[in-house]
N, C-alpha and C. Protein backbone atom coordinates (compact mmCIF):
# COMPACT_ATOMS: atom_id res chain seq x y z
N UNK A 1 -78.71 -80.91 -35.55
CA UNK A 1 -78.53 -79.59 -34.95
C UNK A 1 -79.33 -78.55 -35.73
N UNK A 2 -79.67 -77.52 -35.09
CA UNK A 2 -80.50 -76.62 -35.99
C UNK A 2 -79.47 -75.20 -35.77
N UNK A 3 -79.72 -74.85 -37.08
CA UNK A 3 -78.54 -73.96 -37.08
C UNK A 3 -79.69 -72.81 -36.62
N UNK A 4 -78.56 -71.10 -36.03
CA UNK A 4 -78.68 -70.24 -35.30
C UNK A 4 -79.67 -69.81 -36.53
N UNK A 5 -80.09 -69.60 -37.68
CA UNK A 5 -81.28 -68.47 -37.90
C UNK A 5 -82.53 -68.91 -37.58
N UNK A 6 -82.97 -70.67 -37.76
CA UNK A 6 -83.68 -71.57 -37.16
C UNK A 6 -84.26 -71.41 -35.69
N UNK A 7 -83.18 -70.90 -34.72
CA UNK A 7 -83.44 -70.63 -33.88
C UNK A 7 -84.03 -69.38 -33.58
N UNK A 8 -83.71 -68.50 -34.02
CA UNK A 8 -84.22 -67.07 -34.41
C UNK A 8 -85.54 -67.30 -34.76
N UNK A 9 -85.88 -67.60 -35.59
CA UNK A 9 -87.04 -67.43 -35.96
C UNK A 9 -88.04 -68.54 -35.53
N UNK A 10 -87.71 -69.17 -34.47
CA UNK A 10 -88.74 -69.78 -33.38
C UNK A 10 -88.54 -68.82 -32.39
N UNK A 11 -87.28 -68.63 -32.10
CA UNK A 11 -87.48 -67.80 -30.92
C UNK A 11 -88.68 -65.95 -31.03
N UNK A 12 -88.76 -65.94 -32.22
CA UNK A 12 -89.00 -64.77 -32.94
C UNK A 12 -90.98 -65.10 -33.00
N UNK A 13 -91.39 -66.39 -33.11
CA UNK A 13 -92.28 -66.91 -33.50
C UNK A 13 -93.21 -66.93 -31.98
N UNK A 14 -92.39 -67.76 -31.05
CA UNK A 14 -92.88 -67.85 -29.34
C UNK A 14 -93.14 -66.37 -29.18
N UNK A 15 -92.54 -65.68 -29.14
CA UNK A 15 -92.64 -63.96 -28.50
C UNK A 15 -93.48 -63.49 -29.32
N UNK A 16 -93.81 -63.81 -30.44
CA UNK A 16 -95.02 -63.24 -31.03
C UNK A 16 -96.66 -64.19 -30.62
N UNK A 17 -96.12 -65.01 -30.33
CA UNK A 17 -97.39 -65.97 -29.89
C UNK A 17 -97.59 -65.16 -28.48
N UNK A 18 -96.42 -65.15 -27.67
CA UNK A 18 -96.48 -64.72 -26.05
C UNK A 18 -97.53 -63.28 -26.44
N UNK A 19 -96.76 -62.53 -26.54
CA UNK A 19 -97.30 -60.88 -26.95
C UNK A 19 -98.47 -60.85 -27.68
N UNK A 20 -98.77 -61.78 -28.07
CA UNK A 20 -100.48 -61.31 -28.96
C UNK A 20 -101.02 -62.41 -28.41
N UNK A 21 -100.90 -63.05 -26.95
CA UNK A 21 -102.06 -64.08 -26.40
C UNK A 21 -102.48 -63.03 -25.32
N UNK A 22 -101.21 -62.30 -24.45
CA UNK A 22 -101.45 -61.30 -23.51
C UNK A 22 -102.10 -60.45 -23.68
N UNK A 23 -102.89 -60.08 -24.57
CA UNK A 23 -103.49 -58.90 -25.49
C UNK A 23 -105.00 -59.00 -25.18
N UNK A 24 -105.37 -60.59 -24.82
CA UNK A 24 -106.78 -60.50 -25.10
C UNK A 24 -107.13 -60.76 -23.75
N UNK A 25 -107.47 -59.11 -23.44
CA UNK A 25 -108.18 -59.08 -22.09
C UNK A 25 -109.29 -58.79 -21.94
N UNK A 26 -110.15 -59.30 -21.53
CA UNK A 26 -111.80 -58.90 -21.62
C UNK A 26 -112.05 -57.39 -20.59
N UNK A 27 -112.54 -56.89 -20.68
CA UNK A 27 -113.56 -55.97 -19.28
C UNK A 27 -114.34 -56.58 -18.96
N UNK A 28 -114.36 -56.30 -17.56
CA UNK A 28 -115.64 -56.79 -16.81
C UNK A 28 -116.64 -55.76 -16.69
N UNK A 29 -117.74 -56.40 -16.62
CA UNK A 29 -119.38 -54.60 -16.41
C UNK A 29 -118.68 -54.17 -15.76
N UNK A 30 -118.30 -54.26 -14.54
CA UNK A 30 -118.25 -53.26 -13.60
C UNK A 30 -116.67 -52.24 -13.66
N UNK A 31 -115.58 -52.69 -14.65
CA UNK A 31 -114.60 -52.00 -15.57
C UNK A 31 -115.12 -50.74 -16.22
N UNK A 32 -116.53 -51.32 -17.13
CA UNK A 32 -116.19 -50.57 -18.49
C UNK A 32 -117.05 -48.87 -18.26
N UNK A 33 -117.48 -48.93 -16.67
CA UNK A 33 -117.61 -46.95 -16.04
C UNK A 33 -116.23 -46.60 -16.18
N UNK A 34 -114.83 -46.74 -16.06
CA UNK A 34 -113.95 -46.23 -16.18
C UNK A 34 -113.73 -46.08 -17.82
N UNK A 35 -113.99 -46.92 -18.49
CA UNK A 35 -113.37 -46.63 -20.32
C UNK A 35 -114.46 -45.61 -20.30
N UNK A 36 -115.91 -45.29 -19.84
CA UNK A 36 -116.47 -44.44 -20.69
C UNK A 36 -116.44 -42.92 -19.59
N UNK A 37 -115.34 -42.98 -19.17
CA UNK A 37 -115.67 -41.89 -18.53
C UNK A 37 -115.40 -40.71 -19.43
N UNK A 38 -116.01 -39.20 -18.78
CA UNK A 38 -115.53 -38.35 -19.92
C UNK A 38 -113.99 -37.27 -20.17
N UNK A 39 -113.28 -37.64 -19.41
CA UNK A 39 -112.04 -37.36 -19.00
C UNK A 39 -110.97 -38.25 -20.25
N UNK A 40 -111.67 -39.51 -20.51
CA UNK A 40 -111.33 -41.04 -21.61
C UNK A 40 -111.65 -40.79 -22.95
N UNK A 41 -112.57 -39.26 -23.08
CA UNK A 41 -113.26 -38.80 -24.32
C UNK A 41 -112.07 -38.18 -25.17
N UNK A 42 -111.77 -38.09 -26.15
CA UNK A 42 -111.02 -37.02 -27.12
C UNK A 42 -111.64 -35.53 -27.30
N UNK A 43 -111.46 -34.47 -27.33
CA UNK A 43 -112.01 -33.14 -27.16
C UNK A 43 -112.72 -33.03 -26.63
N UNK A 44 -112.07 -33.32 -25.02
CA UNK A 44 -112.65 -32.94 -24.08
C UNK A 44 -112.37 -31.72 -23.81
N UNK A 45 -112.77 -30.67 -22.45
CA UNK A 45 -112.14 -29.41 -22.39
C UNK A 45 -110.80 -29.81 -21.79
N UNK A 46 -110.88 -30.83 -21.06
CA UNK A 46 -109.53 -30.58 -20.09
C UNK A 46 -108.33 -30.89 -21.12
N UNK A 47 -108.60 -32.11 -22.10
CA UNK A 47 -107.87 -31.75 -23.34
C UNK A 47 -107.43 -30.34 -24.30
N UNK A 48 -108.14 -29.60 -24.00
CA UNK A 48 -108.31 -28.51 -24.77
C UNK A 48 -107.54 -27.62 -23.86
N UNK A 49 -108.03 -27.42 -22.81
CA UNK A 49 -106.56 -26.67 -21.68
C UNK A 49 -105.64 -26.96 -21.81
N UNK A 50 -105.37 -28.10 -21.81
CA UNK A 50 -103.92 -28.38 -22.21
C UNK A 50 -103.04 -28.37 -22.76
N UNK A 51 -104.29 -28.80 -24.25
CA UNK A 51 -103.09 -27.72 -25.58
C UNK A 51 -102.59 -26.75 -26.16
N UNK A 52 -104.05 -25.78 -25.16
CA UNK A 52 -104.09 -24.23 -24.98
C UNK A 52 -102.81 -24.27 -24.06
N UNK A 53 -102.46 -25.11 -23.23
CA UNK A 53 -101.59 -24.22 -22.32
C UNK A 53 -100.05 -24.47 -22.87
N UNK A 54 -100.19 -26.07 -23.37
CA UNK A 54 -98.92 -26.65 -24.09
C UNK A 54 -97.78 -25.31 -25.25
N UNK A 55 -99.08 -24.88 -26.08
CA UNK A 55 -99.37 -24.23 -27.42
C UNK A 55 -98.74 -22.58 -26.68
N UNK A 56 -99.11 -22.45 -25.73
CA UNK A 56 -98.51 -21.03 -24.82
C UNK A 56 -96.91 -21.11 -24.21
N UNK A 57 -96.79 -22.23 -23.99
CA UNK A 57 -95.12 -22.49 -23.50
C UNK A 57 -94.55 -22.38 -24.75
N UNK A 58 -94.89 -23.01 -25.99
CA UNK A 58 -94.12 -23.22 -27.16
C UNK A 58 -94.02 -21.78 -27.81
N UNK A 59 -94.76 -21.02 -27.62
CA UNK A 59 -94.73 -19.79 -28.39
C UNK A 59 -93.88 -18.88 -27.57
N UNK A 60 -94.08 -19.07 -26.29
CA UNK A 60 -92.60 -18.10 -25.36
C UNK A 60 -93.24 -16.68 -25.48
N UNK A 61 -93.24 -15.90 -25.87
CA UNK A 61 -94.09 -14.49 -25.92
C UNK A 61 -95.34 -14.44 -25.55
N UNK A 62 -96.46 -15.53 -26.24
CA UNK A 62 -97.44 -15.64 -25.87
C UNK A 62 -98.17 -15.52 -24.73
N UNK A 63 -99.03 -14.80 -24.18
CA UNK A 63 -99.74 -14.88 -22.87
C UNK A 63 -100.57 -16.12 -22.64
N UNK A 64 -100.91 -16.70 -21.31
CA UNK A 64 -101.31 -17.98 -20.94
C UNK A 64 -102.94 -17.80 -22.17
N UNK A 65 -103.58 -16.63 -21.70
CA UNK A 65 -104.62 -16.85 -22.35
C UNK A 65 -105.02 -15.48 -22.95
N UNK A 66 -103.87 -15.42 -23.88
CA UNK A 66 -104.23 -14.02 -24.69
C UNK A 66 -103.85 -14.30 -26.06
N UNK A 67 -104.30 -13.23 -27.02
CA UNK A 67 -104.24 -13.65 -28.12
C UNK A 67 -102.41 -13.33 -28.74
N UNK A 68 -102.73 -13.96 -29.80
CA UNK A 68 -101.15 -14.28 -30.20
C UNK A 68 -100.85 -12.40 -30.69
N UNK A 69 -99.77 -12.08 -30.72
CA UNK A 69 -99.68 -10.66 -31.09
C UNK A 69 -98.51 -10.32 -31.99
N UNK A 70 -97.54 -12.25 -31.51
CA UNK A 70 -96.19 -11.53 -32.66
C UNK A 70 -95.84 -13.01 -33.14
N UNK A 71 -94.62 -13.25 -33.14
CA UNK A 71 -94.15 -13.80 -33.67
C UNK A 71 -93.93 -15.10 -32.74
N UNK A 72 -93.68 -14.76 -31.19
CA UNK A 72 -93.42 -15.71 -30.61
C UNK A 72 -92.11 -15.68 -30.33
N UNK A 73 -91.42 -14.41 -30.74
CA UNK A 73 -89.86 -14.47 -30.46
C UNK A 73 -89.84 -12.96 -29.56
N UNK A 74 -90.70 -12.23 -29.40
CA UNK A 74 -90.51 -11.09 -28.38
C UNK A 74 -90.53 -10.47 -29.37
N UNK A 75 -90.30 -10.03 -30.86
CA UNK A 75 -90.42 -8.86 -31.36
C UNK A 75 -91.74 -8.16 -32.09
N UNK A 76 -92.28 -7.34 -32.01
CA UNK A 76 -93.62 -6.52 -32.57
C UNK A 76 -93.21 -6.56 -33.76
């Protein structure tokens, strides 16, 4: 009989085999126009709107696209 930690740690062993075989997925040419698109880029603008606009909800006082003027709590 194999005792229960035995089992654990096959069972622990398969799911790591499962999960890192599923991993290796190739692109095909005709895939890899979507990875390079520029929307897929990091500092992009539309990235940059966003955190501009994110960065404006969090401050609460702040205007969508004005400069900061207080504190962010309503008081001058």
């Amino acid at each position: 009989m194999i005792s229960l930690k035995k089992h654990i740690k096959l069972l622990l062993i398969v799911l790591g085999l499962i999960i890192t075989s599923s991993c290796k997925t190739a692109l095909k040419p005709y895939e890899r126009i979507y990875v390079n698109d520029p929307e897929m880029q990091m500092g992009t603008t539309i990235c940059n709107n966003f955190e501009h606009y994110v960065q404006s909800i969090r401050e609460g006082a702040t205007s969508i696209g004005g400069t900061k003027g207080s504190g962010g709590c309503g008081c001058n």
